[in-house]
C-alpha atoms as a PDB file:
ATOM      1  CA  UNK A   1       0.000   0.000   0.000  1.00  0.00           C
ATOM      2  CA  UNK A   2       2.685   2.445   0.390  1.00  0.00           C
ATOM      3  CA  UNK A   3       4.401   2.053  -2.926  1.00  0.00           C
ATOM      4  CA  UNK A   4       1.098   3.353  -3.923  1.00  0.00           C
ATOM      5  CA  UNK A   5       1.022   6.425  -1.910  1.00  0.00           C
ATOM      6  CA  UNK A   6      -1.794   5.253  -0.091  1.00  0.00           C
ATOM      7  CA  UNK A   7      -0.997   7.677   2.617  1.00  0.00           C
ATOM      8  CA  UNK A   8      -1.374  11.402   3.652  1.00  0.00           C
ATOM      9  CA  UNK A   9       1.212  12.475   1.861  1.00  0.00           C
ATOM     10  CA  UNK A  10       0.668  10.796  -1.178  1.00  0.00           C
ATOM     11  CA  UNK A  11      -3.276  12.932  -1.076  1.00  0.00           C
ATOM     12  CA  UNK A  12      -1.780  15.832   0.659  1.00  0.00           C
ATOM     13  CA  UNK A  13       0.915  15.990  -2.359  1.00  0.00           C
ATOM     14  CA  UNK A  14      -1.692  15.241  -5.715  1.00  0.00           C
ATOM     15  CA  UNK A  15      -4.787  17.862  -3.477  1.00  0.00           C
ATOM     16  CA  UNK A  16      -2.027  20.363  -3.751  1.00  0.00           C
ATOM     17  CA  UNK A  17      -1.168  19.695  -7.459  1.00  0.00           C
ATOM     18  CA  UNK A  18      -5.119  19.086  -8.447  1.00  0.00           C
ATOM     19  CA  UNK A  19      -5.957  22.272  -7.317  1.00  0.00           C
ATOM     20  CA  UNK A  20      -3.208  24.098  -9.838  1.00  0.00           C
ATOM     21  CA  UNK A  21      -5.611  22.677 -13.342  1.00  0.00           C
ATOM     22  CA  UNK A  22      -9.276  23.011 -11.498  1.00  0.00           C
ATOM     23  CA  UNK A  23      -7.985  27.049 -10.180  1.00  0.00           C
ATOM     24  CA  UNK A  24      -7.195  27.974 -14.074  1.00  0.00           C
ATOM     25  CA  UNK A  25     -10.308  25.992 -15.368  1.00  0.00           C
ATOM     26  CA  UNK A  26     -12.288  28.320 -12.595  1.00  0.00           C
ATOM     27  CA  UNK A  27     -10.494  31.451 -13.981  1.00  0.00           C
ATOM     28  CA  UNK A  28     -11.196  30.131 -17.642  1.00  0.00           C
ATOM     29  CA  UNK A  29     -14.962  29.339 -17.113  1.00  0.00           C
ATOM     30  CA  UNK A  30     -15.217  32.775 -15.105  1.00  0.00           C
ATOM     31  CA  UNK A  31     -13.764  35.046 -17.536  1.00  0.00           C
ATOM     32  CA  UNK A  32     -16.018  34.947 -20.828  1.00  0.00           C
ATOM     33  CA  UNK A  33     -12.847  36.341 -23.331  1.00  0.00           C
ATOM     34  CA  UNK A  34     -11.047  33.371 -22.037  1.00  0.00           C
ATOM     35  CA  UNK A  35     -14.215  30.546 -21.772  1.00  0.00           C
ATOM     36  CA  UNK A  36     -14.986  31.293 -25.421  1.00  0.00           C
ATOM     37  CA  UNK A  37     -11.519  29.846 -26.135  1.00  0.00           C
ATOM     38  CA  UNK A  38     -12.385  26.608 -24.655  1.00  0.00           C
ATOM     39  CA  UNK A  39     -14.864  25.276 -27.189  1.00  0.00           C
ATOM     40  CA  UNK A  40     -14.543  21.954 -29.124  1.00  0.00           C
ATOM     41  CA  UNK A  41     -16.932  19.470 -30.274  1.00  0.00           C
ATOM     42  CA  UNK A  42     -19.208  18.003 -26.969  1.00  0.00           C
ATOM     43  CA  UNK A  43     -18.352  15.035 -25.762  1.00  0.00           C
ATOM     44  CA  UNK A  44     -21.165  12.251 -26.017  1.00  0.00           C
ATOM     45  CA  UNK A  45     -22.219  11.286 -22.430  1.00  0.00           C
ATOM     46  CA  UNK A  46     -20.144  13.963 -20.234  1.00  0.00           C
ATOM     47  CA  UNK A  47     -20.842  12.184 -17.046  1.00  0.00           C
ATOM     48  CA  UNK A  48     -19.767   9.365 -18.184  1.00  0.00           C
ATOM     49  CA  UNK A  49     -16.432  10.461 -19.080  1.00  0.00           C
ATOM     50  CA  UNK A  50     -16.543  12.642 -16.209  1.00  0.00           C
ATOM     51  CA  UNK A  51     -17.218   9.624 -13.912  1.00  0.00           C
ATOM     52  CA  UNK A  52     -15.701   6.271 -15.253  1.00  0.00           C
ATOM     53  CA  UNK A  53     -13.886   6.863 -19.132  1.00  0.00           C
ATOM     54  CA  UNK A  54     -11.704   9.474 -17.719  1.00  0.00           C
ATOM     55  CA  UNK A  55     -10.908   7.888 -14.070  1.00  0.00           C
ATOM     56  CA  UNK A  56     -10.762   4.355 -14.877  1.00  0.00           C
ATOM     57  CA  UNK A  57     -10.047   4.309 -18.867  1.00  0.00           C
ATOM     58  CA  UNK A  58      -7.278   7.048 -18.467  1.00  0.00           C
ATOM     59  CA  UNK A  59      -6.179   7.987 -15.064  1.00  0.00           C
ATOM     60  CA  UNK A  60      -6.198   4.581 -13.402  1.00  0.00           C
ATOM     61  CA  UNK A  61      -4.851   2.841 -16.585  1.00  0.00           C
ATOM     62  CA  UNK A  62      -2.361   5.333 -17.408  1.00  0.00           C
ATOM     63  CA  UNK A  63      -0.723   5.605 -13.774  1.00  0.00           C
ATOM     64  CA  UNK A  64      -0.327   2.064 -13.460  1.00  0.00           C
ATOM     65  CA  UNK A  65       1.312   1.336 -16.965  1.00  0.00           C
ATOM     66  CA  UNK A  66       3.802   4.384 -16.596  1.00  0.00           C
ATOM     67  CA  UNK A  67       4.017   5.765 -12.882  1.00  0.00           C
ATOM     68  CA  UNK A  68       4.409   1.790 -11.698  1.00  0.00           C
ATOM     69  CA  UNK A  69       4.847  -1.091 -14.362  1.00  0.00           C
ATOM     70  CA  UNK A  70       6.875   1.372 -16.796  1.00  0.00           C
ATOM     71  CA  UNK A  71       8.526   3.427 -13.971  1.00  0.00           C
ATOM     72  CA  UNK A  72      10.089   0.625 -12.202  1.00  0.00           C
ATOM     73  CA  UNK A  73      10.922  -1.041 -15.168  1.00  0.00           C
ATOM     74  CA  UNK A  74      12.893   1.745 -16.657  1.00  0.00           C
ATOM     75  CA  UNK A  75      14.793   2.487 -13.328  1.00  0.00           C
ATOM     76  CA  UNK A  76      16.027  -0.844 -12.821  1.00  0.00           C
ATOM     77  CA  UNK A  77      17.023  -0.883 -16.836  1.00  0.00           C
ATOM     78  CA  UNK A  78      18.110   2.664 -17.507  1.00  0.00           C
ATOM     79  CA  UNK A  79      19.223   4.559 -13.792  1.00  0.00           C
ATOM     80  CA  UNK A  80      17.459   6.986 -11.949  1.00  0.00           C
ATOM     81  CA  UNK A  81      19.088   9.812 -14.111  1.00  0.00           C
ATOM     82  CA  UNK A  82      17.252   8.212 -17.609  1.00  0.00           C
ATOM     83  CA  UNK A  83      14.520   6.630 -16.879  1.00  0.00           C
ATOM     84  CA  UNK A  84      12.560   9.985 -16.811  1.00  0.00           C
ATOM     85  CA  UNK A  85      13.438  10.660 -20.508  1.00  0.00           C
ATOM     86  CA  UNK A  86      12.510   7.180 -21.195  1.00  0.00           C
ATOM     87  CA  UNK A  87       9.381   6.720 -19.377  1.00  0.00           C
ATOM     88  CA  UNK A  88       8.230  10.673 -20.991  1.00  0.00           C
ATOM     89  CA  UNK A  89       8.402   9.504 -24.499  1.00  0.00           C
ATOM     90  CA  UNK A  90       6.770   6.382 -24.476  1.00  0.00           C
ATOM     91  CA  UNK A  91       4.333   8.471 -22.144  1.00  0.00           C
ATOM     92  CA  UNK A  92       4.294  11.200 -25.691  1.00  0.00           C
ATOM     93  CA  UNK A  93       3.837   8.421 -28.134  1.00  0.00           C
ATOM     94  CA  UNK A  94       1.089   6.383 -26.098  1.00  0.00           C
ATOM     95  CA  UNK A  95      -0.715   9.626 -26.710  1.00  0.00           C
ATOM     96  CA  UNK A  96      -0.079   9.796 -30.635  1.00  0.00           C
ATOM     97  CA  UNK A  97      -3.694   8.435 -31.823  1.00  0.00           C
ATOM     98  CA  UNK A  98      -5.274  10.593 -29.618  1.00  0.00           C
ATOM     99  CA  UNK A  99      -2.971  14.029 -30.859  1.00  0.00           C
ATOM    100  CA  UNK A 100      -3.944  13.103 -34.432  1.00  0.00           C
ATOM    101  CA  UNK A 101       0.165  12.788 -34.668  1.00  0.00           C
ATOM    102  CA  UNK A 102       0.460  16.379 -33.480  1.00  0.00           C
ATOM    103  CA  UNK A 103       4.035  16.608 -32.874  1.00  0.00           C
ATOM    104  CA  UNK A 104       3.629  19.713 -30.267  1.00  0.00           C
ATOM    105  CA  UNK A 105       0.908  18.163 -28.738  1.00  0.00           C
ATOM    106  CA  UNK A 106       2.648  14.680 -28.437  1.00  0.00           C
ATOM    107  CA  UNK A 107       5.904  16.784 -27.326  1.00  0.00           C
ATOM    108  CA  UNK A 108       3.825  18.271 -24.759  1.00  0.00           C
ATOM    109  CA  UNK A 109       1.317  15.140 -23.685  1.00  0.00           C
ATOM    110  CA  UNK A 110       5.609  14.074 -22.900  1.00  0.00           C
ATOM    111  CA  UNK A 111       6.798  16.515 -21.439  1.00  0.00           C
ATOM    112  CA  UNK A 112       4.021  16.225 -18.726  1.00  0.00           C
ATOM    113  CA  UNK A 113       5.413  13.245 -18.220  1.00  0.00           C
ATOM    114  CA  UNK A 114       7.882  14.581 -15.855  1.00  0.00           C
ATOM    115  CA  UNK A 115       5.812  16.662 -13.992  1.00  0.00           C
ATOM    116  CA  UNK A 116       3.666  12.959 -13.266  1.00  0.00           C
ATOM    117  CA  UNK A 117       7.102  11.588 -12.121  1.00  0.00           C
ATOM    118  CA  UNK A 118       7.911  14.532  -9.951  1.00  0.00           C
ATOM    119  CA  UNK A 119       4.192  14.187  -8.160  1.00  0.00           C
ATOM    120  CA  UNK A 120       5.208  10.396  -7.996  1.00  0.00           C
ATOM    121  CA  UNK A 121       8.425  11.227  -6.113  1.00  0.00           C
ATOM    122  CA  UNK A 122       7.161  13.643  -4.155  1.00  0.00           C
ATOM    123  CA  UNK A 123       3.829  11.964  -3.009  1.00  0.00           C
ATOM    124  CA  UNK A 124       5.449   8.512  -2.263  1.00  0.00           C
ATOM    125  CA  UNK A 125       3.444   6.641  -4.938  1.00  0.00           C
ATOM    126  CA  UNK A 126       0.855   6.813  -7.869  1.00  0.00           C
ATOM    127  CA  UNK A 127      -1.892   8.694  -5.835  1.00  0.00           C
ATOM    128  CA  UNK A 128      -0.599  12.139  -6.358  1.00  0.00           C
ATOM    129  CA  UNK A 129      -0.224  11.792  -9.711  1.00  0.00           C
ATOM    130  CA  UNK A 130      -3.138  10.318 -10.471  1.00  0.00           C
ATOM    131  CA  UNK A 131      -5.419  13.101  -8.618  1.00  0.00           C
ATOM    132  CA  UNK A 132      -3.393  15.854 -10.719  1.00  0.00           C
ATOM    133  CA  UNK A 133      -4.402  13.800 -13.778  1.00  0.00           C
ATOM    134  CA  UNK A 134      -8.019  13.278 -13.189  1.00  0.00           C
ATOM    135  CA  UNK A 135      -7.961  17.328 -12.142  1.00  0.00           C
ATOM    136  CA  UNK A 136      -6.424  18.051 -15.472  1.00  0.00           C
ATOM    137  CA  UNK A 137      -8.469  15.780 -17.939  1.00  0.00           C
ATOM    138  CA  UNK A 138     -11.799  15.903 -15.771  1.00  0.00           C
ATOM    139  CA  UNK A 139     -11.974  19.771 -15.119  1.00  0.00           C
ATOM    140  CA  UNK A 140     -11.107  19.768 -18.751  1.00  0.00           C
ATOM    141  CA  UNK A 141     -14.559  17.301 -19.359  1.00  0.00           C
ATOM    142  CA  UNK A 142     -16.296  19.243 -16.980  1.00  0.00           C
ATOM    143  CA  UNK A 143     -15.252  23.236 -18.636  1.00  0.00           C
ATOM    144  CA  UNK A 144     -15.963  22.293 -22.032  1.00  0.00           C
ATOM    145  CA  UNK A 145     -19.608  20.669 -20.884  1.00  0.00           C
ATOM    146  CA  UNK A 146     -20.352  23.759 -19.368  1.00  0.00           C
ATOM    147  CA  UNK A 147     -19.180  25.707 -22.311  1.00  0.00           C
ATOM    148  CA  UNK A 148     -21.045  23.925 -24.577  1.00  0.00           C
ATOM    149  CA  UNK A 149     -24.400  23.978 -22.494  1.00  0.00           C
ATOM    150  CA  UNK A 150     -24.004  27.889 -22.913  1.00  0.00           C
ATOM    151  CA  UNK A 151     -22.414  29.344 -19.994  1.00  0.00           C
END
């Protein structure tokens, strides 16, 4: 249980992160120059991306295949010092479908990579991370549902 960051630390650590993504989606749906920005296509179902695709399809699948399986693999294969690099762009590539082989995007979707494995560090296991990513791709869910039902 504490590899997972089952503990206070491991919550205290991904509350502090999740509330970075749901404060700018606040400031984003508040501000109407900035919400009309924030419009794509609505998602079929909301709440049910909002409540099981996005937790258990994404967050729960992704954390365990790169912030455990991957992440301990890597370390034990490549060092401390390259496993992050390693781990961030198979993390970028996983996401290739999904970018529609945007190369920024996929850059990016890596590059976040390392912030995951810093909230992994620093929270003792996959919980932090995994609350920062649910905060990130369900406030997204959530903002563009309210967009979209005219806020």
């Amino acid at each position: 249980m504490r590899d997972l960051g089952l503990n206070g630390r491991g919550f205290r650590v991904g509350a502090a992160a999740a509330s970075i993504p749901l404060a700018a989606y606040a400031v984003v749906g508040a501000v109407p120059a900035l919400r009309t920005r924030f419009v794509g296509p609505p998602e079929d179902a909301p709440l049910e991306w909002v409540l099981f695709r996005i937790p258990v399809g994404t967050v729960v699948t992704e954390e365990l295949i790169f912030r455990s399986v991957l992440h301990s693999l890597s370390r034990s294969t490549f060092g401390p010092r390259w496993s992050p690099a390693f781990d961030s762009i198979v993390f970028g590539l996983w996401h290739w479908r999904v970018a529609n082989g945007s190369l920024p995007a996929i850059a990016f979707t890596g590059a976040s990579a390392l912030v995951f494995d810093g909230l992994r560090q620093r929270g003792g296991g996959v919980v932090a991370p995994a609350m920062f990513h649910y905060a990130v791709n369900g406030g997204g869910a959530v903002l563009r549902s309210w967009v979209h039902r005219g806020a």
